[in-house]
N, C-alpha and C. Protein backbone atom coordinates (compact mmCIF):
# COMPACT_ATOMS: atom_id res chain seq x y z
N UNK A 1 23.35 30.60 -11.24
CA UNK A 1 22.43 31.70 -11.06
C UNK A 1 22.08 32.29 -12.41
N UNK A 2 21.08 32.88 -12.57
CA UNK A 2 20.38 33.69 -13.64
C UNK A 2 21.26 34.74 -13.68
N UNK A 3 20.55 34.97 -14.81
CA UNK A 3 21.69 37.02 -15.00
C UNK A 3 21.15 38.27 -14.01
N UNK A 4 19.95 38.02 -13.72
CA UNK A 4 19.40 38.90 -12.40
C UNK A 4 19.79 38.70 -10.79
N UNK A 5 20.66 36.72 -11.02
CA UNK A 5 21.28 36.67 -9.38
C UNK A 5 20.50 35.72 -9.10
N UNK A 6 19.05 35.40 -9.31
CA UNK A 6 18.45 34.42 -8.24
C UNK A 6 19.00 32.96 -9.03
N UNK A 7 18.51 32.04 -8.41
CA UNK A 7 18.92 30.95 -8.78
C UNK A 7 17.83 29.93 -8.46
N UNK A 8 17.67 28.85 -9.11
CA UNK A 8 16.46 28.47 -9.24
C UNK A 8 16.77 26.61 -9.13
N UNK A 9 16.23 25.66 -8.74
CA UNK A 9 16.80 24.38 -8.51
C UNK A 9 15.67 23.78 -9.12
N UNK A 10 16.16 22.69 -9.56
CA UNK A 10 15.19 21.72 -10.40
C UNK A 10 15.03 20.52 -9.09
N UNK A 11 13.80 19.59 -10.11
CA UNK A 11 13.73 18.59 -8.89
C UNK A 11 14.73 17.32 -9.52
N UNK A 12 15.02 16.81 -8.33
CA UNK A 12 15.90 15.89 -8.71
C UNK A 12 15.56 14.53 -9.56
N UNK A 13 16.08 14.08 -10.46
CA UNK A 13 16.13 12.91 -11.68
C UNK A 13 16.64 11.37 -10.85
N UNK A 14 15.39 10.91 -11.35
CA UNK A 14 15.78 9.18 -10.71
C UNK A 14 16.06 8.95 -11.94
N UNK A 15 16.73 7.98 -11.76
CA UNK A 15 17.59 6.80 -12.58
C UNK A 15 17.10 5.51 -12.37
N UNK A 16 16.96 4.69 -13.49
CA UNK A 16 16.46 3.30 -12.99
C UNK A 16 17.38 2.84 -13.55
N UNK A 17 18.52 2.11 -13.01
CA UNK A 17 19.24 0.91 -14.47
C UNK A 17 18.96 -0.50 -14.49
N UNK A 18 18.72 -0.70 -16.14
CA UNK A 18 17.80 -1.92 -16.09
C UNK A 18 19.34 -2.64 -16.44
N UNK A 19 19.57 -4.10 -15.91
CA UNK A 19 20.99 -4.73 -16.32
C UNK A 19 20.64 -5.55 -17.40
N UNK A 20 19.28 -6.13 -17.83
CA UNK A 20 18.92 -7.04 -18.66
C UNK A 20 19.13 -8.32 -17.78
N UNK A 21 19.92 -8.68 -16.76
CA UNK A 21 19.43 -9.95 -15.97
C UNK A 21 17.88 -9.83 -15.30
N UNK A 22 17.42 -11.01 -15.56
CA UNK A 22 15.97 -11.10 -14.76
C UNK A 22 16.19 -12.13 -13.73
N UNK A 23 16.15 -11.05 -12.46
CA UNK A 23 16.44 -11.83 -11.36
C UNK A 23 15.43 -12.16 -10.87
N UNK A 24 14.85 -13.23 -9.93
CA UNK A 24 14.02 -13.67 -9.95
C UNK A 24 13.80 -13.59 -8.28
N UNK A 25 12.39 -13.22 -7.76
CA UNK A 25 13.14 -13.80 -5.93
C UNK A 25 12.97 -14.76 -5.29
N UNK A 26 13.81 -15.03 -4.80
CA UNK A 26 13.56 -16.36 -3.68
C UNK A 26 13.14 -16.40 -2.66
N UNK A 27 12.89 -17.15 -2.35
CA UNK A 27 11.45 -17.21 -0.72
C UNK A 27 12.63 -16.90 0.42
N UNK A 28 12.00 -16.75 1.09
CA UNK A 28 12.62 -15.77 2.49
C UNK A 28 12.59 -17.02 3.36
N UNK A 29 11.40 -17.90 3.50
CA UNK A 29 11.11 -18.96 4.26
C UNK A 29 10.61 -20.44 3.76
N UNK A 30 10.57 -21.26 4.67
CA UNK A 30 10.28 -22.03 4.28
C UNK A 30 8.68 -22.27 4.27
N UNK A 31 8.11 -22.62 3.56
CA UNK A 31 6.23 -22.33 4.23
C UNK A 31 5.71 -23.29 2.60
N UNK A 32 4.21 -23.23 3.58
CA UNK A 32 3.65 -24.68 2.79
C UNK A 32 2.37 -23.79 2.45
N UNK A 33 1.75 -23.70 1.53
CA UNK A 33 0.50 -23.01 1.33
C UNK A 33 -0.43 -23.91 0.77
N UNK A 34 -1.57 -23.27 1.00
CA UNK A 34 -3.03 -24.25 0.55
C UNK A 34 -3.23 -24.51 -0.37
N UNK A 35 -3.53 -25.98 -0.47
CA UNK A 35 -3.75 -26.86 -1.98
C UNK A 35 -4.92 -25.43 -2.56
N UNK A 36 -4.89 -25.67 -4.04
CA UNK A 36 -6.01 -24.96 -4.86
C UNK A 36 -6.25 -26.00 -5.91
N UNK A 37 -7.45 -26.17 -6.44
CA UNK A 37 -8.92 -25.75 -5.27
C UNK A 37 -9.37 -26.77 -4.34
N UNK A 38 -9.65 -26.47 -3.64
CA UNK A 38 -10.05 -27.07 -2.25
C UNK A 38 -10.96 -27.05 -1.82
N UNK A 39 -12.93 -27.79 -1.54
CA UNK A 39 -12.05 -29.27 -1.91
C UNK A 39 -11.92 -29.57 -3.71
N UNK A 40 -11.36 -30.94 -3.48
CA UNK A 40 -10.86 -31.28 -4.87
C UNK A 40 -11.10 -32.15 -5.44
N UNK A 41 -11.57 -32.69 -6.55
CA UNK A 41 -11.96 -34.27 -7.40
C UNK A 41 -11.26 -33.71 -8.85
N UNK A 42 -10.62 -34.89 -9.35
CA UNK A 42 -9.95 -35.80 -8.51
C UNK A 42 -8.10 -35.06 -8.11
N UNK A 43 -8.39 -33.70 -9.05
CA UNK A 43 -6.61 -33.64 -8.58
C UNK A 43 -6.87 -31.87 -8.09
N UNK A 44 -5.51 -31.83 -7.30
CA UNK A 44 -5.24 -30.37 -6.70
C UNK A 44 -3.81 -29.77 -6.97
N UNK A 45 -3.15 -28.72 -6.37
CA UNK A 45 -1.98 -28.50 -6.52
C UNK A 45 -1.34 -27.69 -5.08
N UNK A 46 -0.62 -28.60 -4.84
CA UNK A 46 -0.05 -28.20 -3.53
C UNK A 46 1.38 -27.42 -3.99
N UNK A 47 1.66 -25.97 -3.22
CA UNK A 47 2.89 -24.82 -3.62
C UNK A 47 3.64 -24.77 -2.36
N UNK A 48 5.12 -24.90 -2.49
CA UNK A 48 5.51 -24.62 -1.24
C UNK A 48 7.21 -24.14 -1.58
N UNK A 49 7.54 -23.63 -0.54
CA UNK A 49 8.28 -22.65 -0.71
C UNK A 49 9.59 -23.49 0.04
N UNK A 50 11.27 -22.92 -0.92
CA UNK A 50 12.48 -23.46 -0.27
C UNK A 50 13.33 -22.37 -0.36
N UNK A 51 13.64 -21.93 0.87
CA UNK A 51 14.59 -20.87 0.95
C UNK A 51 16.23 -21.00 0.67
N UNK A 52 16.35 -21.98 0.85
CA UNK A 52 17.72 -22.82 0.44
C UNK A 52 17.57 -24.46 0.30
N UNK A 53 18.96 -24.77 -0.57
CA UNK A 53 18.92 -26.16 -0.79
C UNK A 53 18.92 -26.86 -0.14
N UNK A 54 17.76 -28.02 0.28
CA UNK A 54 17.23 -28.93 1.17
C UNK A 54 16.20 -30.20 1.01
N UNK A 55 16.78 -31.53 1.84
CA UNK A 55 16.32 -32.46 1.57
C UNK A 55 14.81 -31.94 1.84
N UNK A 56 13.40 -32.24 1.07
CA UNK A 56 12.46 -31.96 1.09
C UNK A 56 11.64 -33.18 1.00
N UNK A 57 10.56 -33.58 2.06
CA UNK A 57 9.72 -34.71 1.65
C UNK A 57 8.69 -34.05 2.17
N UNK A 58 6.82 -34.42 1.32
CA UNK A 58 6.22 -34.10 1.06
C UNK A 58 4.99 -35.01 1.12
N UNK A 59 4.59 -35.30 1.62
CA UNK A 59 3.59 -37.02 2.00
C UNK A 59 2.00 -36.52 2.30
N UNK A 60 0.78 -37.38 1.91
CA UNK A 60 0.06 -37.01 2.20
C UNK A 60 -0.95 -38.21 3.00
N UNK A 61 -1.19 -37.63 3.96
CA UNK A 61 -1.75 -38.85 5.32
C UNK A 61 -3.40 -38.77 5.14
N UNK A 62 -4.54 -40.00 5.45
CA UNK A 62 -5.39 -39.92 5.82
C UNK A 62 -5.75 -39.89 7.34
N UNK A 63 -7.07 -39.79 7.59
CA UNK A 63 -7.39 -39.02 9.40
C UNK A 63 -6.79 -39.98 10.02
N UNK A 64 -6.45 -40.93 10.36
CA UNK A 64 -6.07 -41.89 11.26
C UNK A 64 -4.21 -42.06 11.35
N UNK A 65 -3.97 -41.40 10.37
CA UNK A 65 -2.52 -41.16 10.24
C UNK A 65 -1.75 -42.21 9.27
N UNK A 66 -2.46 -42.67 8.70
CA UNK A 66 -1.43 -43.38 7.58
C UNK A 66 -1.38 -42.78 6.58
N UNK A 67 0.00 -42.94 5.74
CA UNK A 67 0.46 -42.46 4.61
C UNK A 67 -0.20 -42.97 3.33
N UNK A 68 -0.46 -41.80 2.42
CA UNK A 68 -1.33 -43.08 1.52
C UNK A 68 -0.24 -42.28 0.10
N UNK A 69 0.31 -41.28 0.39
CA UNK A 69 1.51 -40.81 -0.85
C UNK A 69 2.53 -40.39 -0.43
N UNK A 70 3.59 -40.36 -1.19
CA UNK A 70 4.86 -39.87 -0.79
C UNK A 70 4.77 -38.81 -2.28
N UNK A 71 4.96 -37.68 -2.21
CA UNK A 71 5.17 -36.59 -3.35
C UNK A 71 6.22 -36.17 -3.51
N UNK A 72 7.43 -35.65 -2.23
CA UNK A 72 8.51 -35.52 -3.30
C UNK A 72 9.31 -36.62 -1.57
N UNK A 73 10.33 -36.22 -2.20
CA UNK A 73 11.24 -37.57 -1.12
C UNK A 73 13.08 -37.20 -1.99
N UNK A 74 13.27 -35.59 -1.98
CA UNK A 74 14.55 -35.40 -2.24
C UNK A 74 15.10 -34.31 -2.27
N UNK A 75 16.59 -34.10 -2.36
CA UNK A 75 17.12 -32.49 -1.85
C UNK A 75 16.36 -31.59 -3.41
N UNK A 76 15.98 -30.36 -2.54
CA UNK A 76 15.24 -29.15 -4.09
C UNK A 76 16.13 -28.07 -3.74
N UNK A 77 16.59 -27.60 -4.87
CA UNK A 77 17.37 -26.12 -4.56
C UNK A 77 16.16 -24.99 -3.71
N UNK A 78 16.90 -24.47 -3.77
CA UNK A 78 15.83 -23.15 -3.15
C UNK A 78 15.06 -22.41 -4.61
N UNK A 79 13.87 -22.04 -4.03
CA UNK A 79 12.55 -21.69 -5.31
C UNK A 79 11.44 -22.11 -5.02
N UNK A 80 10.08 -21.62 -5.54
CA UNK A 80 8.94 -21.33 -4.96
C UNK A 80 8.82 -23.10 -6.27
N UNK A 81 7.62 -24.36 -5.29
CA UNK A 81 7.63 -25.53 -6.32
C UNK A 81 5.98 -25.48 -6.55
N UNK A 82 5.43 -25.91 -7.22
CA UNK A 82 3.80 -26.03 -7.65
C UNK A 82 3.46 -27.69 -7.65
N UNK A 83 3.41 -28.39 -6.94
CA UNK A 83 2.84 -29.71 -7.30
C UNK A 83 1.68 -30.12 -7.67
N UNK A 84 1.36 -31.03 -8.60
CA UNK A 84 -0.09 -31.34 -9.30
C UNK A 84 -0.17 -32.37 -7.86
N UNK A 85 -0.94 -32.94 -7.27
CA UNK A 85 -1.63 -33.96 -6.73
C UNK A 85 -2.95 -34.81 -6.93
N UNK A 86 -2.78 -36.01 -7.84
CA UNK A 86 -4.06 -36.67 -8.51
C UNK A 86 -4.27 -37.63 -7.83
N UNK A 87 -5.69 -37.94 -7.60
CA UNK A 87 -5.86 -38.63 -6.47
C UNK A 87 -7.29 -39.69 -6.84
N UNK A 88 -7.28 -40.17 -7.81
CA UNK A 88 -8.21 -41.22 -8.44
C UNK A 88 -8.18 -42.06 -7.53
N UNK A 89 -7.69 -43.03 -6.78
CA UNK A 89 -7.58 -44.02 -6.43
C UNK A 89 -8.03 -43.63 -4.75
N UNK A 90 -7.91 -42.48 -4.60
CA UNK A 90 -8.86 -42.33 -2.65
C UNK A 90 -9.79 -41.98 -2.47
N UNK A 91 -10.59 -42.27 -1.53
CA UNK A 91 -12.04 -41.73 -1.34
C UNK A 91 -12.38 -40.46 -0.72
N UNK A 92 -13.41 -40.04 -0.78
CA UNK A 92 -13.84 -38.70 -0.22
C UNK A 92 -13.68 -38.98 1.07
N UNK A 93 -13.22 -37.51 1.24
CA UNK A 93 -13.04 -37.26 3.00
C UNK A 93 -11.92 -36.12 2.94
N UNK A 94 -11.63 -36.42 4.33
CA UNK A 94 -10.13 -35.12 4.68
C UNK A 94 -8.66 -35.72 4.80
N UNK A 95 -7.64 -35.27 4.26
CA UNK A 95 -6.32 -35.50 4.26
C UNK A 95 -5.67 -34.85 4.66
N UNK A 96 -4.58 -35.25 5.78
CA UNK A 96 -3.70 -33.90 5.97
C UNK A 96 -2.35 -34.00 4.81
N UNK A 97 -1.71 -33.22 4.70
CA UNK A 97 -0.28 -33.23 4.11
C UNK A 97 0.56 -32.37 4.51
N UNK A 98 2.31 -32.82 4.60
CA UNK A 98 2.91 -32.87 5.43
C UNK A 98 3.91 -32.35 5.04
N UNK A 99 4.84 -30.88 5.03
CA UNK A 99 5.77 -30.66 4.19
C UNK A 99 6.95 -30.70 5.76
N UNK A 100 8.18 -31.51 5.12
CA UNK A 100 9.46 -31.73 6.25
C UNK A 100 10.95 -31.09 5.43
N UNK A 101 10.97 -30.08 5.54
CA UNK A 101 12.25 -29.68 5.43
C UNK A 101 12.99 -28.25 6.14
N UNK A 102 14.49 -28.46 6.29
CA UNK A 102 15.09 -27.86 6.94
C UNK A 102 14.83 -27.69 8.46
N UNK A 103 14.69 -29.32 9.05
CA UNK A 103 14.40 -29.21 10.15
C UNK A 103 13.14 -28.92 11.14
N UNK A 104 12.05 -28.25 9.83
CA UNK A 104 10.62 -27.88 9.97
C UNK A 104 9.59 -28.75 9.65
N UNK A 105 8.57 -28.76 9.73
CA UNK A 105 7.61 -29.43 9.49
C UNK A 105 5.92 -28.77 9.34
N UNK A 106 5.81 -28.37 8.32
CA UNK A 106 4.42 -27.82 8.09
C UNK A 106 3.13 -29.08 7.97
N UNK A 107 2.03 -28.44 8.33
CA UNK A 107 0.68 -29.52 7.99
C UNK A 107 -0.43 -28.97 7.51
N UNK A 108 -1.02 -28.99 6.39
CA UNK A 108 -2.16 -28.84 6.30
C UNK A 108 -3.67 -29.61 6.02
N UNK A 109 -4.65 -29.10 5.81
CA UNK A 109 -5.85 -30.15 5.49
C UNK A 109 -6.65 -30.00 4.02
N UNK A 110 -6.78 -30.81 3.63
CA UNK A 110 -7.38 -30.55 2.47
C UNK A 110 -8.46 -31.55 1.97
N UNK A 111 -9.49 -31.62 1.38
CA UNK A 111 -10.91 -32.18 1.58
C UNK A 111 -10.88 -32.61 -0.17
N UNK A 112 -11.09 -33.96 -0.51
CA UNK A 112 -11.37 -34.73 -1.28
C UNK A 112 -12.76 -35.05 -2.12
N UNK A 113 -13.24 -34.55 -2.78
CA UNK A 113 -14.70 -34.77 -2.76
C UNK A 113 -15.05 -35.47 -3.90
N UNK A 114 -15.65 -36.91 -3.99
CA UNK A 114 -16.16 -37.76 -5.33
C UNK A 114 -17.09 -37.17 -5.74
């Protein structure tokens, strides 16, 4: 209290403590997101996400369902991955691609253009 009795309160002080580790975050899920840019000649980049360590394969099919790549085909720790995908050698049209891990299986489409 003051010397007159009242008493007076401040506002309260945040604290931030920085530790100097840079932690980084890790994906919550497993999920496959859209090639960029789309469509694409001749290469794109497909991103997809591993919430924990898991065999991961990654393939990319034309419309009729055959495989025309295999991209990854092995266990990835958990962490967000960026893949280049170059694709000189296929023709224009639509592809799906296929992300299989942890029991899941994502698909998306993505358009090729010469």
């Amino acid at each position: 209290s003051d010397i007159d009795g009242t008493i007076n309160y401040t506002e309260p002080v945040q604290v931030t403590v920085v530790t100097g580790v840079d932690e980084k975050p890790m994906p919550q899920a497993f999920a496959l997101n859209q090639n960029y840019p789309n469509p694409f000649n001749p290469s794109t980049v497909i991103r997809y996400e591993v919430p924990s360590e898991s065999r991961v394969t990654l393939e990319v099919f034309n419309l009729i369902g055959q495989k025309v790549a295999t991209l990854v085909d092995e266990v990835k720790p958990a962490g967000f991955y960026a893949l280049p995908f170059n694709a000189p050698g296929l023709t224009s049209g639509v592809y799906m691609y296929k992300l299989s891990a942890g029991g899941l299986s994502f698909t998306k489409k993505m358009v090729l253009m010469k």
